[in-house]
N, C-alpha and C. Protein backbone atom coordinates (compact mmCIF):
# COMPACT_ATOMS: atom_id res chain seq x y z
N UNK A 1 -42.60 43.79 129.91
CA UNK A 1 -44.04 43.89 129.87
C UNK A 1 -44.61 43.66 131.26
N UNK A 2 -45.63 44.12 131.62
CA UNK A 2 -46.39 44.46 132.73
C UNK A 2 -48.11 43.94 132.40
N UNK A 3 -48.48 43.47 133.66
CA UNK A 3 -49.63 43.37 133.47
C UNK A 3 -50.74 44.26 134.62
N UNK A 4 -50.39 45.33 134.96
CA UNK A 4 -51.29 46.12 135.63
C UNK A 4 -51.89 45.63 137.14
N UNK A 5 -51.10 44.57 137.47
CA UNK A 5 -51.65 43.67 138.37
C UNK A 5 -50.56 44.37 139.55
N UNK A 6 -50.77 45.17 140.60
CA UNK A 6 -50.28 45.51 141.71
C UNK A 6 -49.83 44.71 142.61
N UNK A 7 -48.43 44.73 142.75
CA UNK A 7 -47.89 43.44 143.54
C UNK A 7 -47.86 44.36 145.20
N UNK A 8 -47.04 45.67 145.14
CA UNK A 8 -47.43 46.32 146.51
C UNK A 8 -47.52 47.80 146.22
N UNK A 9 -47.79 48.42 147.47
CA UNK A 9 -47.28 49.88 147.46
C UNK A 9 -46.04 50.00 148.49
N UNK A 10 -45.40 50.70 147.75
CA UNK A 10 -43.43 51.20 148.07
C UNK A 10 -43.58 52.48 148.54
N UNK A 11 -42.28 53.13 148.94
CA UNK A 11 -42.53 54.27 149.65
C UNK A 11 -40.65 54.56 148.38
N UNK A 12 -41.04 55.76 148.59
CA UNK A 12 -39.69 56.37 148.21
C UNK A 12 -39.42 57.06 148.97
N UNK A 13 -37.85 56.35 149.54
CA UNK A 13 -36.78 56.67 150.99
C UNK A 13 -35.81 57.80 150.86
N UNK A 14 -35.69 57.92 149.29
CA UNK A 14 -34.35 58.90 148.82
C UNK A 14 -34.53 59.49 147.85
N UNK A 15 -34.23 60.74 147.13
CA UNK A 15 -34.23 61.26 146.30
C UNK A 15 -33.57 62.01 145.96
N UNK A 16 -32.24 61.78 144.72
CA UNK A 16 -31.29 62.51 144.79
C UNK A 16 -31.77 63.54 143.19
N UNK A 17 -31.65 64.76 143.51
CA UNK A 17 -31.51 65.43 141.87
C UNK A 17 -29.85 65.45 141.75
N UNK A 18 -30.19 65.00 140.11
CA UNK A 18 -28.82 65.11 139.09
C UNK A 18 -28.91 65.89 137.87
N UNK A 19 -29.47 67.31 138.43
CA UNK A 19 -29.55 68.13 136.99
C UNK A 19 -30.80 67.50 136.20
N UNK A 20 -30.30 66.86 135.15
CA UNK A 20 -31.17 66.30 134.10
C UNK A 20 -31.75 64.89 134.24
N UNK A 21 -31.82 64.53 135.08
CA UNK A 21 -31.79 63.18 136.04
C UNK A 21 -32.29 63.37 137.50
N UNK A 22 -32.95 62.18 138.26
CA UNK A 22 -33.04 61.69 139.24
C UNK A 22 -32.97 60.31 139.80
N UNK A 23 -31.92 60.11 140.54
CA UNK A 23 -31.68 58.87 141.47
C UNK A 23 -32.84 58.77 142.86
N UNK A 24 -33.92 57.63 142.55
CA UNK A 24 -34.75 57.71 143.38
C UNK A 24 -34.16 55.95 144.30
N UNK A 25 -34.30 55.80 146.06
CA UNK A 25 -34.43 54.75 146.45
C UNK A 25 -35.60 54.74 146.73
N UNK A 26 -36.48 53.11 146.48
CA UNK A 26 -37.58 53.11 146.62
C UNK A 26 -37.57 51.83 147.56
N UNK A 27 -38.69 51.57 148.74
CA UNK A 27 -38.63 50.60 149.33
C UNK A 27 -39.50 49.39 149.06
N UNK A 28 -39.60 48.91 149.25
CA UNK A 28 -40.55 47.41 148.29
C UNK A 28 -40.03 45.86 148.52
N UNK A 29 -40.18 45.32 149.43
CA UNK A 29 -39.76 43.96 150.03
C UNK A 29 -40.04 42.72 149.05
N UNK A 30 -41.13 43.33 148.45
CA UNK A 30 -41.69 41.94 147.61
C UNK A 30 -41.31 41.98 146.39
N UNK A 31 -41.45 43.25 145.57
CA UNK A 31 -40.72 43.39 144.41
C UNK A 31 -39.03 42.68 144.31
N UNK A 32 -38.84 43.26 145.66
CA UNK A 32 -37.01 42.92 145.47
C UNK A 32 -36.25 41.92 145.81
N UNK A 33 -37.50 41.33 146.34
CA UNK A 33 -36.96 39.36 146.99
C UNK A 33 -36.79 38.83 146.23
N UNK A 34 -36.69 39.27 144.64
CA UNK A 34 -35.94 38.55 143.84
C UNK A 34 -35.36 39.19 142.55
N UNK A 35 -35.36 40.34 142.97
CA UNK A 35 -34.68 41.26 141.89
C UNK A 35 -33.14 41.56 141.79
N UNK A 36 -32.69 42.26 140.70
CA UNK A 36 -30.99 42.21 140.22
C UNK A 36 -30.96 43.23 139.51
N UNK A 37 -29.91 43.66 139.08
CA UNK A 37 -29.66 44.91 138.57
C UNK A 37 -29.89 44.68 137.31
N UNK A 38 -30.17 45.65 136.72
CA UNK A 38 -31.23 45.35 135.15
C UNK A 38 -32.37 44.93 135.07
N UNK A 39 -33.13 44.72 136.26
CA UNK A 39 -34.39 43.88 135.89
C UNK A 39 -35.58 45.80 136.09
N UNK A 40 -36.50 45.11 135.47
CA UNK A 40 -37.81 46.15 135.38
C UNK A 40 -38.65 45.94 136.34
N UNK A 41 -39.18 47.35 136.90
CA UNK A 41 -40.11 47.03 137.89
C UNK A 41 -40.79 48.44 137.29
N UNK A 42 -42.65 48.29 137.25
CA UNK A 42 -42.52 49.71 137.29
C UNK A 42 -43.05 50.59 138.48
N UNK A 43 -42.95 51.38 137.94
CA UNK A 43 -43.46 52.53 139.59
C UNK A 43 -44.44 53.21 139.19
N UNK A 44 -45.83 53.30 139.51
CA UNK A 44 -46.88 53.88 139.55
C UNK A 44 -47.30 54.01 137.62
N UNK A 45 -46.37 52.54 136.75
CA UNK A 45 -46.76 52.61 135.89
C UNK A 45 -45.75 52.92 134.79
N UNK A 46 -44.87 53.09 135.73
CA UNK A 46 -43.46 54.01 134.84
C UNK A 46 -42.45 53.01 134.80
N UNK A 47 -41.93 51.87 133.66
CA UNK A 47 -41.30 51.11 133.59
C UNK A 47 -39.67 51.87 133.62
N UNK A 48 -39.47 51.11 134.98
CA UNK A 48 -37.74 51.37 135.41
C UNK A 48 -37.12 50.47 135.48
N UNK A 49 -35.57 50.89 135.54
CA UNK A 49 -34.32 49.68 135.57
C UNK A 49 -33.75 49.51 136.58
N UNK A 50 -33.84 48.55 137.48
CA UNK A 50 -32.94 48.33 139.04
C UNK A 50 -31.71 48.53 138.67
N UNK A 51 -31.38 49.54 139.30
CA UNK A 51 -29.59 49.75 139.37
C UNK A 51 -29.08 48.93 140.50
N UNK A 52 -29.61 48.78 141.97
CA UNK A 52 -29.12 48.21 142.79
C UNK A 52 -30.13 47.83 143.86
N UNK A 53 -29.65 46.57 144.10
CA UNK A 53 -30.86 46.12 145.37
C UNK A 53 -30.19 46.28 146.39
N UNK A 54 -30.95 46.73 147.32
CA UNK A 54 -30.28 47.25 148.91
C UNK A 54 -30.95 46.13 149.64
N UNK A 55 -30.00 46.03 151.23
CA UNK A 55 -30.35 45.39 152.43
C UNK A 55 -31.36 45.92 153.34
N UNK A 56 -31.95 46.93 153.30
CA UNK A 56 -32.95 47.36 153.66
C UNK A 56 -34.22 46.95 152.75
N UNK A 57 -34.60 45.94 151.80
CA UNK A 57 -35.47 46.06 151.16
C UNK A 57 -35.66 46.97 149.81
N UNK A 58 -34.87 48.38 149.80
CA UNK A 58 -34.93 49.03 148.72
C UNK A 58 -34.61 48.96 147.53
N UNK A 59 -34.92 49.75 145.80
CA UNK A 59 -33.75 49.61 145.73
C UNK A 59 -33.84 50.90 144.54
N UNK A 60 -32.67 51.15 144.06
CA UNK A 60 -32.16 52.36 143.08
C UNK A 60 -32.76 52.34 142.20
N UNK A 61 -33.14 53.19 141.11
CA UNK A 61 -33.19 53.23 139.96
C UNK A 61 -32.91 54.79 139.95
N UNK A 62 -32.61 55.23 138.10
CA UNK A 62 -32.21 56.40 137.67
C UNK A 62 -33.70 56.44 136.92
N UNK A 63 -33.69 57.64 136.76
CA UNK A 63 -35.32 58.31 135.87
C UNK A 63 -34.53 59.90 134.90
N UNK A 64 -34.95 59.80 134.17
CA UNK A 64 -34.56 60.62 133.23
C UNK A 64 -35.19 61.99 133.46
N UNK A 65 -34.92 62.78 132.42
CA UNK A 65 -35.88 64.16 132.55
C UNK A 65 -36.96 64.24 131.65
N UNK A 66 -36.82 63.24 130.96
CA UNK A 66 -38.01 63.10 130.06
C UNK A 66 -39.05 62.49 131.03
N UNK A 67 -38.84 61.34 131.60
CA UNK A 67 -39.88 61.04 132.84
C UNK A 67 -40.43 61.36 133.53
N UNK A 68 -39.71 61.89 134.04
CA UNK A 68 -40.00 63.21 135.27
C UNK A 68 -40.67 64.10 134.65
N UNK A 69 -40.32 64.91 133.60
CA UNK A 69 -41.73 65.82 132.83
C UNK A 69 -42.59 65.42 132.44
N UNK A 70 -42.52 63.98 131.97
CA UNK A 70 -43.95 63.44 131.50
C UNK A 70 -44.85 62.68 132.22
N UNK A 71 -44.18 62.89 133.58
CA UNK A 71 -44.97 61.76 134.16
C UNK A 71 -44.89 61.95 135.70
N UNK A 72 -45.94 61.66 136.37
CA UNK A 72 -46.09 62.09 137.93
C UNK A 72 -44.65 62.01 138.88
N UNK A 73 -43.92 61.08 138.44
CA UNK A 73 -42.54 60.73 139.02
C UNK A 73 -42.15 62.18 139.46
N UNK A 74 -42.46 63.02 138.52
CA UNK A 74 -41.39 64.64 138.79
C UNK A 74 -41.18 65.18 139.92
N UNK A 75 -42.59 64.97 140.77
CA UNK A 75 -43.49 65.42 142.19
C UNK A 75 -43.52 64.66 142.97
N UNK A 76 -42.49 63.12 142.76
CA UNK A 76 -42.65 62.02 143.57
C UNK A 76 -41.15 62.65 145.02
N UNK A 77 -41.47 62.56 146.07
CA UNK A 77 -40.49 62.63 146.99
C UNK A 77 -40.45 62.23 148.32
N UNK A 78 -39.63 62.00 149.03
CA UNK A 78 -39.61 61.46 150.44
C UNK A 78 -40.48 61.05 151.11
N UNK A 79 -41.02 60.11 150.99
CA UNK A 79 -42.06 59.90 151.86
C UNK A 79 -43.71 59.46 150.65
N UNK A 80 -43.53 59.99 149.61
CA UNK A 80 -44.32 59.42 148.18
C UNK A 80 -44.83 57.99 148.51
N UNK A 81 -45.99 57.09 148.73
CA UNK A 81 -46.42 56.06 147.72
C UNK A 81 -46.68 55.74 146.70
N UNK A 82 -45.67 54.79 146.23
CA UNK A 82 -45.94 54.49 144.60
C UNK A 82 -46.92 52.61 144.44
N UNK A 83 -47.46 52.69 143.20
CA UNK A 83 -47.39 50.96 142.94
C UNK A 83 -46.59 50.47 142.40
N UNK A 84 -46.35 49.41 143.01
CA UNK A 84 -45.11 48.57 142.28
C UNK A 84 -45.50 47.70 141.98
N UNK A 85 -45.00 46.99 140.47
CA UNK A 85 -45.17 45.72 140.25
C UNK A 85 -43.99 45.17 139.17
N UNK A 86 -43.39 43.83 139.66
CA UNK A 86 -42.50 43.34 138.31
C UNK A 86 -42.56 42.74 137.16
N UNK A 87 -41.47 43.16 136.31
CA UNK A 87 -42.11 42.61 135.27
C UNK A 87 -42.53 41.32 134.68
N UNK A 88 -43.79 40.83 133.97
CA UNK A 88 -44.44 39.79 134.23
C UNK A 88 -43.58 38.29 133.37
N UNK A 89 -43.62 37.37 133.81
CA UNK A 89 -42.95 35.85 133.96
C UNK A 89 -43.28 35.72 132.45
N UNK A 90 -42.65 35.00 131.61
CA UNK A 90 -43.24 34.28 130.41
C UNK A 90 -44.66 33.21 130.81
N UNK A 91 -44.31 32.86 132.08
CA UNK A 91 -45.17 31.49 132.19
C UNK A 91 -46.16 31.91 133.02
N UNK A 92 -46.59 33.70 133.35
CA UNK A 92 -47.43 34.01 134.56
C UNK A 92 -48.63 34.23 133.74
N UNK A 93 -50.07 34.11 134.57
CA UNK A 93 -51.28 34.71 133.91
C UNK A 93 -51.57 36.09 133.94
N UNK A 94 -51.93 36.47 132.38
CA UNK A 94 -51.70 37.79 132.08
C UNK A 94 -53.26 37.92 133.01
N UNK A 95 -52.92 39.30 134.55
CA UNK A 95 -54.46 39.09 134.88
C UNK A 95 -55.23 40.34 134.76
N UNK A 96 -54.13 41.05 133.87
CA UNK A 96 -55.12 42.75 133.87
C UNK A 96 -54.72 42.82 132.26
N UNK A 97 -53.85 43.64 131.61
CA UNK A 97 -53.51 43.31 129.97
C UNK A 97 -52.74 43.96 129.79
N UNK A 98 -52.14 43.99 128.47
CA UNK A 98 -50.51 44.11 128.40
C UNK A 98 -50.87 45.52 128.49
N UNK A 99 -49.88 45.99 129.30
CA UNK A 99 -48.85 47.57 130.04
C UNK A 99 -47.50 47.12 129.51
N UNK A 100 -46.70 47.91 129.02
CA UNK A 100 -45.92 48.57 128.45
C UNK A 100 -44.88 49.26 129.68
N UNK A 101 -45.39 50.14 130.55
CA UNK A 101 -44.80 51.23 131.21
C UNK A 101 -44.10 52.26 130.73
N UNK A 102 -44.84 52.31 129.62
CA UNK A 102 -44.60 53.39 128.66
C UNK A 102 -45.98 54.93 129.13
N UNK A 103 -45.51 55.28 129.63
CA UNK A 103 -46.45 56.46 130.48
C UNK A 103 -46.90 57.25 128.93
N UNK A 104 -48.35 57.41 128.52
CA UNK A 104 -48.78 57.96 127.49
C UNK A 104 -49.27 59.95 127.90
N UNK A 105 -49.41 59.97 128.83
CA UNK A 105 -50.03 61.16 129.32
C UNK A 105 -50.26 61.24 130.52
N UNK A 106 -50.51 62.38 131.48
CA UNK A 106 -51.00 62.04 132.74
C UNK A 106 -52.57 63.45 132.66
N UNK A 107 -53.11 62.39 133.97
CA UNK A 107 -54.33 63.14 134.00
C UNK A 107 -54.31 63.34 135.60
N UNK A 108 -55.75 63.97 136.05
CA UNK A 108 -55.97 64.23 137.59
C UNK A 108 -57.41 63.76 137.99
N UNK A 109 -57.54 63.52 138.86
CA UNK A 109 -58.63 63.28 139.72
C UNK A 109 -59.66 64.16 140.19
N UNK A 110 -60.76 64.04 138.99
CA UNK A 110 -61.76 65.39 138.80
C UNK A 110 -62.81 65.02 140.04
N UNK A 111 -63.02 63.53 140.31
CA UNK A 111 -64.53 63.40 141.32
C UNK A 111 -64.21 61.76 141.95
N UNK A 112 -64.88 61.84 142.97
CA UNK A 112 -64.64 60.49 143.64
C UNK A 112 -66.33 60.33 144.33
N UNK A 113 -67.14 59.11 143.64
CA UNK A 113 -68.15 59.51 144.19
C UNK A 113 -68.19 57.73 144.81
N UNK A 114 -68.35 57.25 146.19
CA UNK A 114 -68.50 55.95 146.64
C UNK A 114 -69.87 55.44 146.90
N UNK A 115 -69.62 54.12 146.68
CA UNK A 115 -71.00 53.80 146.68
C UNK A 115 -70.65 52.51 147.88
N UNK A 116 -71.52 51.36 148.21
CA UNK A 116 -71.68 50.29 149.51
C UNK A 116 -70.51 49.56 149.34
N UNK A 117 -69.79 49.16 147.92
CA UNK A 117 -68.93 48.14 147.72
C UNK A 117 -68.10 48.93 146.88
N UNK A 118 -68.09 49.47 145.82
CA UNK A 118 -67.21 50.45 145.35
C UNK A 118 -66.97 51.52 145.16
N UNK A 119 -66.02 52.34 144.34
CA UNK A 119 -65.64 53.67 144.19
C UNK A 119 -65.49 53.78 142.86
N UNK A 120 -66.41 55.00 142.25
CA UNK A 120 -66.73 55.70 141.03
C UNK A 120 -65.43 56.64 141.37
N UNK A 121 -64.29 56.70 140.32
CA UNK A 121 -63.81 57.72 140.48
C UNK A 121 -63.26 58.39 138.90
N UNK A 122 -63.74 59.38 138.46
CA UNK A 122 -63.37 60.44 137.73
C UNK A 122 -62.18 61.15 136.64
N UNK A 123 -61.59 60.75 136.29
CA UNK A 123 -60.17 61.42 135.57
C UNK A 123 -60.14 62.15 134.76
N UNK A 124 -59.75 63.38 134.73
CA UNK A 124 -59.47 63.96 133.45
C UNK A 124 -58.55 63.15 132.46
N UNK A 125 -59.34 63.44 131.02
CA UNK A 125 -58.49 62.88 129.90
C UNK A 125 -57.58 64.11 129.14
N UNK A 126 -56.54 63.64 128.68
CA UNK A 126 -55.66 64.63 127.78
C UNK A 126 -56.54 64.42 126.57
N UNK A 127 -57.31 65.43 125.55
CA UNK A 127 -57.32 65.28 124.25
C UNK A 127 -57.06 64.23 123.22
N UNK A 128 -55.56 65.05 123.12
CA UNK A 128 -55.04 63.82 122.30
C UNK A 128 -54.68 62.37 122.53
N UNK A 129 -55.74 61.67 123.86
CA UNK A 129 -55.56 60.50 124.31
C UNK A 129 -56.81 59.63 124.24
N UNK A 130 -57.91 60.89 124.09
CA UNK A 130 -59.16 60.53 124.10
C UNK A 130 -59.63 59.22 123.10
N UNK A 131 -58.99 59.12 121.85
CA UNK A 131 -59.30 58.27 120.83
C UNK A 131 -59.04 57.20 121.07
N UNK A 132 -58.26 56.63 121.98
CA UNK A 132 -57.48 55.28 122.42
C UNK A 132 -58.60 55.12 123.60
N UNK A 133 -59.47 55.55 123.92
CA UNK A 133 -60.22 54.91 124.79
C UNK A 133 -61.83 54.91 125.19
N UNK A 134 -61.92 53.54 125.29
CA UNK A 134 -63.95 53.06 124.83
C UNK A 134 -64.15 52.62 125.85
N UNK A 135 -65.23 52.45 126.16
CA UNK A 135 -65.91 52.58 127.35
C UNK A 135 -65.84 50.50 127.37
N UNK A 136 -65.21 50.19 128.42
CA UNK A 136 -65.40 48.82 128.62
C UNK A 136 -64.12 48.62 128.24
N UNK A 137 -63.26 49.15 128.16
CA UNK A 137 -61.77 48.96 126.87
C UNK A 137 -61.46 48.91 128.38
N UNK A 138 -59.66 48.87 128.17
CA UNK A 138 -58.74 48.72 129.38
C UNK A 138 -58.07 49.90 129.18
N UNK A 139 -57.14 50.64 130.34
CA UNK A 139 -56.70 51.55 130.64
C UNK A 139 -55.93 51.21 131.95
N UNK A 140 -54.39 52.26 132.05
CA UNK A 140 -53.58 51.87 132.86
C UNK A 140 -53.72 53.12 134.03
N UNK A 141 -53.54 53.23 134.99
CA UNK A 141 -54.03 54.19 135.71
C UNK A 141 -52.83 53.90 136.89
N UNK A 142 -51.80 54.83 136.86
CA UNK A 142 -50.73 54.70 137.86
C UNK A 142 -50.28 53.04 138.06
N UNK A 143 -50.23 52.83 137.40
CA UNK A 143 -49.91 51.46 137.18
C UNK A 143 -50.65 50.17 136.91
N UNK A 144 -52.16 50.56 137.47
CA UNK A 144 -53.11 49.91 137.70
C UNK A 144 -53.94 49.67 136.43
N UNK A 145 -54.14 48.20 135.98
CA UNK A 145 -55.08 47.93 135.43
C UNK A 145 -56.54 48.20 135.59
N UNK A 146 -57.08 49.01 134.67
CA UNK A 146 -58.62 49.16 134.97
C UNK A 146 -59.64 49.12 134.01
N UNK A 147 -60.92 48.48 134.07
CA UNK A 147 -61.61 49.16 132.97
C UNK A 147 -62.67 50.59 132.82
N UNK A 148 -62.62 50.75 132.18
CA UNK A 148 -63.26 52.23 131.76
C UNK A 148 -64.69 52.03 131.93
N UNK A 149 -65.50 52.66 132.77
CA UNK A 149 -66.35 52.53 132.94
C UNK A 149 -67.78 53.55 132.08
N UNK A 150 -67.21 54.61 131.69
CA UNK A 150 -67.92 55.67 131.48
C UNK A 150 -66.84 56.69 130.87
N UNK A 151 -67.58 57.03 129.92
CA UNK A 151 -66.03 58.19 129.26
C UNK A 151 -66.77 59.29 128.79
N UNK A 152 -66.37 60.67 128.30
CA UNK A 152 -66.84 61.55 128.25
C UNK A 152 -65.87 62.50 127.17
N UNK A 153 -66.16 63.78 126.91
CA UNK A 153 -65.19 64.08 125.63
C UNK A 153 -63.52 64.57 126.59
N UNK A 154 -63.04 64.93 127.87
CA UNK A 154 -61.95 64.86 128.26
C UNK A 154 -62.22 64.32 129.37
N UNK A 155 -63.06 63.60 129.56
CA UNK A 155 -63.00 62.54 130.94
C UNK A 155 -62.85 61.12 130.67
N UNK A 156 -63.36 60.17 131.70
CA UNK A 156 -62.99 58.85 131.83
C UNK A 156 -63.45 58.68 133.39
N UNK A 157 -64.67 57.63 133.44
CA UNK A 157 -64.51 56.76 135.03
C UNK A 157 -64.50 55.37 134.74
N UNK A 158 -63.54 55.26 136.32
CA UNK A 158 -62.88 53.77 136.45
C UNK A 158 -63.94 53.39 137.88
N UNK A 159 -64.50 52.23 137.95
CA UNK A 159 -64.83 51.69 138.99
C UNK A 159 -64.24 50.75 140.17
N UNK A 160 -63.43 51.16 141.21
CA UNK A 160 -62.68 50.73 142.34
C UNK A 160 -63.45 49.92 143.27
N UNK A 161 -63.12 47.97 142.90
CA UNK A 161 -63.45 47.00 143.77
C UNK A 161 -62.08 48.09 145.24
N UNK A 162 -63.22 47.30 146.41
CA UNK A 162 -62.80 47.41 147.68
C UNK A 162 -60.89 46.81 147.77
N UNK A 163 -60.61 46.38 146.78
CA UNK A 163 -59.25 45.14 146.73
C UNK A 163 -58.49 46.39 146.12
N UNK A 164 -58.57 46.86 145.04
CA UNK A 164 -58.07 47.87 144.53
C UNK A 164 -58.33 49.34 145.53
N UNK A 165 -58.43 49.54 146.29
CA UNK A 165 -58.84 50.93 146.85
C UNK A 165 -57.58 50.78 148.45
N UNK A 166 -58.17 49.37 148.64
CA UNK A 166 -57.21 49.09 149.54
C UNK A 166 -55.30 48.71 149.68
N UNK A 167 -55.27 48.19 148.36
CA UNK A 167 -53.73 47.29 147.89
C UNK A 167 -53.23 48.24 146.79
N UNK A 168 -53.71 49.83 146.62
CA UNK A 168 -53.17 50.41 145.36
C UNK A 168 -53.27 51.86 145.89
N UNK A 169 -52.80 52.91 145.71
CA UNK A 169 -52.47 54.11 145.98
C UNK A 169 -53.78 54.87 145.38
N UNK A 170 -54.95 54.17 144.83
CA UNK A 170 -55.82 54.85 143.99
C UNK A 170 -56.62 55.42 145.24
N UNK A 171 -56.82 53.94 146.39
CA UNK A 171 -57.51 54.48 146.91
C UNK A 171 -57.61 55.83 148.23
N UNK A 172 -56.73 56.31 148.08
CA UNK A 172 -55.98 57.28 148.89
C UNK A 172 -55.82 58.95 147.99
N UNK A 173 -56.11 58.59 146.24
CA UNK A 173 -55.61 59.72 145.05
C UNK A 173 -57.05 60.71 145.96
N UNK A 174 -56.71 61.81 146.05
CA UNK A 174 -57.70 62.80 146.21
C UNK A 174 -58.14 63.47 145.28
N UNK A 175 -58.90 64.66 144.90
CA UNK A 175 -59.51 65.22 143.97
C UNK A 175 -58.32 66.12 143.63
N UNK A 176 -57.70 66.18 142.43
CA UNK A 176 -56.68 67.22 142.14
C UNK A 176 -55.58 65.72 142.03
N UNK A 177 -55.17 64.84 142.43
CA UNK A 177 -53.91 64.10 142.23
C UNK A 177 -53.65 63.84 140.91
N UNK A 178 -52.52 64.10 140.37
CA UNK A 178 -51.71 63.26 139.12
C UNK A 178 -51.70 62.92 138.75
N UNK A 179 -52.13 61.45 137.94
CA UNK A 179 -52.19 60.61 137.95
C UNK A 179 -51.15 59.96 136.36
N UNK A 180 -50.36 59.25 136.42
CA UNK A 180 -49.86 58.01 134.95
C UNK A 180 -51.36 57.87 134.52
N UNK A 181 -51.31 57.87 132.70
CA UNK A 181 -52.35 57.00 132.03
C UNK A 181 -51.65 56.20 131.01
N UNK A 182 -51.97 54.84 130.86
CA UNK A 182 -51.12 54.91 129.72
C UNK A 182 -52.27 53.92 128.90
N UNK A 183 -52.86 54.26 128.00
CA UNK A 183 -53.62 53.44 126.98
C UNK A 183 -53.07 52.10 126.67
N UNK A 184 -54.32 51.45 125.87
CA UNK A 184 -54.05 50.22 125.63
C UNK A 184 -53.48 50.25 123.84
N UNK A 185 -51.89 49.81 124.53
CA UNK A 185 -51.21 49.68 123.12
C UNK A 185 -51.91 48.86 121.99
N UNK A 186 -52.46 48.41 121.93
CA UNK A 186 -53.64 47.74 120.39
C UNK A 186 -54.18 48.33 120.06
N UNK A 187 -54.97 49.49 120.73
CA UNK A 187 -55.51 50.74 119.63
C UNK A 187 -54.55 51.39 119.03
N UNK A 188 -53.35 51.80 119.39
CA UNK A 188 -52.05 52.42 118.69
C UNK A 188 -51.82 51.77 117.90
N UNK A 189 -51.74 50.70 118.25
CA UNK A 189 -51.52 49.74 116.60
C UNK A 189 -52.35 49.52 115.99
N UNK A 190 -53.41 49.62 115.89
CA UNK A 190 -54.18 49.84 114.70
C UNK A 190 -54.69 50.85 114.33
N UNK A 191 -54.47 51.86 114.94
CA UNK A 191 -54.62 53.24 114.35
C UNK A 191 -53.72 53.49 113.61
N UNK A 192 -52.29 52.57 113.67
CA UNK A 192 -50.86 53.26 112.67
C UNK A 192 -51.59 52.25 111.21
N UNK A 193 -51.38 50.87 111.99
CA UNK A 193 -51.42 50.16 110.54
C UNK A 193 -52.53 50.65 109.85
N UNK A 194 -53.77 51.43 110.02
CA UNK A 194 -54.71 51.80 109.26
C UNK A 194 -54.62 53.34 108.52
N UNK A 195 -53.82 53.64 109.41
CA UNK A 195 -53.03 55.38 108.67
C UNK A 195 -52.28 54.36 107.49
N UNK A 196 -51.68 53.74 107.71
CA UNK A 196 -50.57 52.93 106.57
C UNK A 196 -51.07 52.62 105.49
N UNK A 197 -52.37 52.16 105.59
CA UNK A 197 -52.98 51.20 104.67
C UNK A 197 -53.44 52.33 103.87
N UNK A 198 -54.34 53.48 104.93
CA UNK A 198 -54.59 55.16 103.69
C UNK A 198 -53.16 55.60 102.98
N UNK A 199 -52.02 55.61 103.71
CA UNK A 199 -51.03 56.09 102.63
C UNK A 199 -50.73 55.08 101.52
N UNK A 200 -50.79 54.02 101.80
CA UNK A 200 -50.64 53.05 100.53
C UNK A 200 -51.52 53.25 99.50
N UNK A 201 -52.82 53.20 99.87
CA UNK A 201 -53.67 53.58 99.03
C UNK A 201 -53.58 54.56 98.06
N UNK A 202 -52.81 55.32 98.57
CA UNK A 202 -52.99 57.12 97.60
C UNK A 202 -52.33 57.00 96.58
C-alpha cells in the first residue's frame, strides 16, 4: 500500500524489451537507501517489485505487458521522469490516502491554466472511470495524491500547490501527456457490495 505522498522523481537509466515484458533500471537514491529485492516501490503510480538494488543508486524491476498496455510505463524510456515512492510503514502517517498501485485507467492533460500560487490543471477522464469520482473525493494521478477539484462528464481538475509542481513530474506534464489514474478504492467497494446486496435481493 501506498500513500500518494512523493518521496522523489527517478530517471529511468535502462530499458531492456523482453518480448512480452520489460526490464526497466530506474535511478532513485532515496527510495533505495533502504530497499531489497521484493520490496514495492511504485513508479508514477504503478506498484513494482525490486528485483535488484544497484551501486549506482538504481534499481531493476520487471513490468509485464499488461502494464505497459495499461499504463504510461509503455512510453516510459531512457532518460523518462518518473515519481517514486515506497511502500508505506505500518507505523507511517497515512498523508495523502490509500493507493493501491493498481493503475485503473490512464488519461491526458487537456489544459493547464496557472494562477499566483497554484496550477489548475485539466485531465481527461476515461468513461468508465467517471463514477468513482466526486468533486472533493481523492484521486491518484501518476502516483500523486490529489484532490479533485472540479469534474465534468469526461474530465476532472486537480489543483497544484507550488510543492507539488515542483517535487512531482506533474509539474513539467504538458498538454497532451499520459498520465496513471487510479481511483479511490472505497468507491469500488461499495459499488460491488451494493451490486451484491441488489443480487441478493432478487
Amino acid at each position: 500500500m501506498f500513500t500518494g505522498i512523493v518521496e522523489e522523481v527517478g530517471e529511468v537509466v535502462e530499458k531492456q524489451d523482453l518480448g512480452d515484458a520489460a526490464r526497466l533500471a530506474i535511478r532513485g537514491p532515496v527510495v533505495t537507501s533502504d530497499a531489497g529485492h521484493g520490496d514495492s516501490i511504485a513508479v508514477n503510480g504503478v506498484c513494482l517489485t525490486v528485483v535488484e538494488v544497484r551501486a549506482d543508486g538504481a534499481f531493476t524491476t520487471d513490468v509485464m505487458g499488461e502494464t505497459l498496455n495499461r499504463s504510461s510505463l509503455g512510453a516510459a524510456g531512457v532518460g523518462s521522469r518518473v515519481n517514486l515512492e515506497r511502500a508505506a510503514a505500518v507505523n507511517s502517517r497515512l498523508g495523502g490516502h490509500i493507493v493501491q498501485g493498481h493503475v485503473d485507467g490512464t488519461g491526458h492533460v487537456i489544459a493547464r491554466t496557472p494562477s499566483e500560487h497554484w496550477e489548475v490543471v485539466r485531465i481527461a477522464l476515461p468513461t468508465a472511470l467517471s463514477r468513482y469520482v466526486v468533486e472533493k473525493g481523492s484521486i491518484t494521478v501518476d502516483g500523486v495524491s490529489l484532490t479533485v477539484s472540479a469534474i465534468g462528464h469526461d474530465w476532472f481538475e486537480v489543483s497544484l500547490i507550488p510543492t507539488t509542481l515542483d517535487l512531482t513530474t506533474l509539474g513539467r506534464a504538458e498538454v497532451g501527456t499520459r498520465v496513471n489514474l487510479e481511483v479511490d478504492v472505497i468507491a469500488k467497494y461499495v459499488e460491488r457490495l451494493l451490486g451484491s446486496r441488489d443480487d441478493d435481493s432478487r
